[in-house]
N, C-alpha and C. Protein backbone atom coordinates (compact mmCIF):
# COMPACT_ATOMS: atom_id res chain seq x y z
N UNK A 1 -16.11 -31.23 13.82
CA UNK A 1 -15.92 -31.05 12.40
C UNK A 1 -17.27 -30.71 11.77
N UNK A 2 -17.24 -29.62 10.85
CA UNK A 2 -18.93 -29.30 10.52
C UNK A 2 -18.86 -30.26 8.99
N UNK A 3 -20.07 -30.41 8.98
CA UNK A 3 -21.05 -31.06 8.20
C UNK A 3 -20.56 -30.28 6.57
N UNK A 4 -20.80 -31.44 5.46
CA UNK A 4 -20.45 -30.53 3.99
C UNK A 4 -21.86 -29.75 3.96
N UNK A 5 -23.13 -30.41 4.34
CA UNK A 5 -24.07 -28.79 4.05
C UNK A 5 -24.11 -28.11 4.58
N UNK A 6 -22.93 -27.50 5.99
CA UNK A 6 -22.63 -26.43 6.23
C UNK A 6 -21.84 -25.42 5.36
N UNK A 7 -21.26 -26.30 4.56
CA UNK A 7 -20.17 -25.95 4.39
C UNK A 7 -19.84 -25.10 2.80
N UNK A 8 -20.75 -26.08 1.68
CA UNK A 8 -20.89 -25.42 0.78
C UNK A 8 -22.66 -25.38 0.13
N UNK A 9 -22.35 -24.76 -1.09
CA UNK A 9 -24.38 -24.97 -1.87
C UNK A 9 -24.48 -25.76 -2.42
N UNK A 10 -23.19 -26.29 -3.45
CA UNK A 10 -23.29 -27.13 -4.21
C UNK A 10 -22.30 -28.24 -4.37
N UNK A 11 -22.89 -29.27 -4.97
CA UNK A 11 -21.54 -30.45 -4.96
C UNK A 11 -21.36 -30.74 -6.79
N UNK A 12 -20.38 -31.20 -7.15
CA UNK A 12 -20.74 -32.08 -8.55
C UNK A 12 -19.68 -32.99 -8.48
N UNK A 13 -20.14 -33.69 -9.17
CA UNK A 13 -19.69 -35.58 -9.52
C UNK A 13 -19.67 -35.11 -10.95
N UNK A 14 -18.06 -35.39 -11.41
CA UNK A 14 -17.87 -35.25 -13.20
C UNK A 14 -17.51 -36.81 -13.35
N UNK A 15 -17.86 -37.27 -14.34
CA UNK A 15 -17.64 -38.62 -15.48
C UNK A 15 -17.05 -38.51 -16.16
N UNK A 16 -15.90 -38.04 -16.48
CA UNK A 16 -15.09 -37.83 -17.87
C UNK A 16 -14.58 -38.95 -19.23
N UNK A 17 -14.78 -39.42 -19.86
CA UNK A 17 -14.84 -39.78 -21.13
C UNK A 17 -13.46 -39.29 -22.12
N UNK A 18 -13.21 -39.93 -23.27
CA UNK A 18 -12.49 -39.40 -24.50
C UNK A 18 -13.04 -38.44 -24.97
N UNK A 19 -14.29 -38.81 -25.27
CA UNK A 19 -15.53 -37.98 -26.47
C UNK A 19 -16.16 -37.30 -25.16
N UNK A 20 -17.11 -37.60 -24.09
CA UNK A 20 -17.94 -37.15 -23.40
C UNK A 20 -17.57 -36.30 -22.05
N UNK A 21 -18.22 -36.03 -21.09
CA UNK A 21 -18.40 -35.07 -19.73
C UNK A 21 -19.47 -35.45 -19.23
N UNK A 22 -19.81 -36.31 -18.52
CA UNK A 22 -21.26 -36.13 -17.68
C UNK A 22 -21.06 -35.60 -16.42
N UNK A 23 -21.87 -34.82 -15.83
CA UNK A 23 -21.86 -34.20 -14.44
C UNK A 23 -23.03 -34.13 -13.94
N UNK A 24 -23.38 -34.08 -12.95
CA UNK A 24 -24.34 -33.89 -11.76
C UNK A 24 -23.67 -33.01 -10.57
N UNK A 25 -25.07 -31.65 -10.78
CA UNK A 25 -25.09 -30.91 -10.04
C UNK A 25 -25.71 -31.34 -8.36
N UNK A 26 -25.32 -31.23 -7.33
CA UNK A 26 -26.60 -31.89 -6.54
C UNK A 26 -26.42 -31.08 -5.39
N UNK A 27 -27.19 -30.68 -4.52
CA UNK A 27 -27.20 -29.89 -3.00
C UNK A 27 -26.26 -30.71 -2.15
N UNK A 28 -25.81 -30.18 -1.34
CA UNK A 28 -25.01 -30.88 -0.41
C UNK A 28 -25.85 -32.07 0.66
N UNK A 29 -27.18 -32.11 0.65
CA UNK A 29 -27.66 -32.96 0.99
C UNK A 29 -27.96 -35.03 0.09
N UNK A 30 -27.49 -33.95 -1.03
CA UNK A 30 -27.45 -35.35 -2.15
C UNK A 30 -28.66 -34.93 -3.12
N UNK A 31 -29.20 -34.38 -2.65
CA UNK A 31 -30.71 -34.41 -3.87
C UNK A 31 -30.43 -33.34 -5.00
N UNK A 32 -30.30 -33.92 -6.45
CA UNK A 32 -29.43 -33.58 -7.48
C UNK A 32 -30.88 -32.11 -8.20
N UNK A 33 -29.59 -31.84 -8.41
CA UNK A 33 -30.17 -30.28 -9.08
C UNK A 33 -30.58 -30.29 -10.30
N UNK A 34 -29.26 -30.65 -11.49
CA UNK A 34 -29.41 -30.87 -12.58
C UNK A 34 -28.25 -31.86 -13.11
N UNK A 35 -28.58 -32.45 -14.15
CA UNK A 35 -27.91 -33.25 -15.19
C UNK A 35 -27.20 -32.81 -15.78
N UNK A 36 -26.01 -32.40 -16.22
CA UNK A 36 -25.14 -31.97 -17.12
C UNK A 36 -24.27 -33.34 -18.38
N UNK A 37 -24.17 -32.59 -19.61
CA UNK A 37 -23.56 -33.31 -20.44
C UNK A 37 -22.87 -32.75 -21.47
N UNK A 38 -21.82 -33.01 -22.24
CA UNK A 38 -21.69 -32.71 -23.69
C UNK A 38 -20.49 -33.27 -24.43
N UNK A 39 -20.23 -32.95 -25.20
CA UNK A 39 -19.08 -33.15 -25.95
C UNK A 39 -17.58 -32.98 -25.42
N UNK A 40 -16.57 -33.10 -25.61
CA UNK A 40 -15.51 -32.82 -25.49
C UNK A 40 -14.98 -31.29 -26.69
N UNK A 41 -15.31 -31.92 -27.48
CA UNK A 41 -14.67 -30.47 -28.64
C UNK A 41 -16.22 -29.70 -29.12
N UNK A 42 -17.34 -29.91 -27.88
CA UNK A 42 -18.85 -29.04 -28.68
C UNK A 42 -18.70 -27.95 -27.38
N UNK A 43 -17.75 -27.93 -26.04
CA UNK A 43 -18.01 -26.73 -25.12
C UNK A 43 -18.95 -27.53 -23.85
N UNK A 44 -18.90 -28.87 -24.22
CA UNK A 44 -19.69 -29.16 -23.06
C UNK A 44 -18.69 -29.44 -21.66
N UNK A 45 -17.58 -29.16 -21.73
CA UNK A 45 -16.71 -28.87 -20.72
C UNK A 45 -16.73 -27.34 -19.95
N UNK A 46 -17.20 -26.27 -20.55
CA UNK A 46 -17.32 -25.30 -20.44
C UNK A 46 -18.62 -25.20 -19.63
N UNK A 47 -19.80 -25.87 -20.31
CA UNK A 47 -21.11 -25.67 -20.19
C UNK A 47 -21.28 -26.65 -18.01
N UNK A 48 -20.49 -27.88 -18.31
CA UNK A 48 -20.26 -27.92 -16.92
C UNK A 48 -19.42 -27.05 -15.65
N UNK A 49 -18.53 -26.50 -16.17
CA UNK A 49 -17.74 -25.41 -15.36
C UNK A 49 -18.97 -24.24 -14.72
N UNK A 50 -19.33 -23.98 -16.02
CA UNK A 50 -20.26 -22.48 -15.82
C UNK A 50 -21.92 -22.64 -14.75
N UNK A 51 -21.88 -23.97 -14.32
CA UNK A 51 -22.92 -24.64 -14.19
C UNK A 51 -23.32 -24.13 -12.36
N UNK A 52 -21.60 -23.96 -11.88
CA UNK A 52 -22.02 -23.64 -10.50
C UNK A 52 -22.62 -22.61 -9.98
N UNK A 53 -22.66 -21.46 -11.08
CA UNK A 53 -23.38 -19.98 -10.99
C UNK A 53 -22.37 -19.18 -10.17
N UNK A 54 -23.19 -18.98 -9.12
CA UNK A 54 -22.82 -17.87 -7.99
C UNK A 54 -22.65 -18.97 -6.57
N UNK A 55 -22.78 -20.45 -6.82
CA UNK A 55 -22.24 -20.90 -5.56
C UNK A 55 -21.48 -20.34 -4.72
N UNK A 56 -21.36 -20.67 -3.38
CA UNK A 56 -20.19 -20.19 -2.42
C UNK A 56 -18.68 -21.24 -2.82
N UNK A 57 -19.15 -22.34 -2.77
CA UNK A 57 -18.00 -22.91 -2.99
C UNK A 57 -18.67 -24.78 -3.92
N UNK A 58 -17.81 -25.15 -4.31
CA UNK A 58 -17.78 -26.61 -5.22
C UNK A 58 -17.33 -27.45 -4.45
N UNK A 59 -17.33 -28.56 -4.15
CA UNK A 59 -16.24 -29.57 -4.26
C UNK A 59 -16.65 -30.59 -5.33
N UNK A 60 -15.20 -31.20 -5.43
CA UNK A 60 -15.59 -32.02 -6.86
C UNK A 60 -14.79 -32.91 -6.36
């Protein structure tokens, strides 16, 4: 069975909230990329979606 950092670029962990979104971007090795956050009705749901770029693939 291969390994997840074979497998994809990126990982994220979402926190979802009423009001909030927190996410963490992180390499498939664990060592985090970036911090993500925002609102529910300011687009910060959006702003985490758009976050993976050009990855090959997500898991969430």
């Amino acid at each position: 069975m291969p390994m997840l950092a074979e497998l994809v670029d990126a990982v994220v962990g979402v926190d979802t909230h009423r009001d909030t979104h927190q996410a963490e971007l992180a390499l498939p090795t664990g060592s985090p990329v970036a911090d993500l956050g925002g609102g529910v009705v300011d687009g910060g749901q959006r702003r985490i979606r758009g976050a993976g770029g050009g990855a090959r693939s997500v898991v969430v």
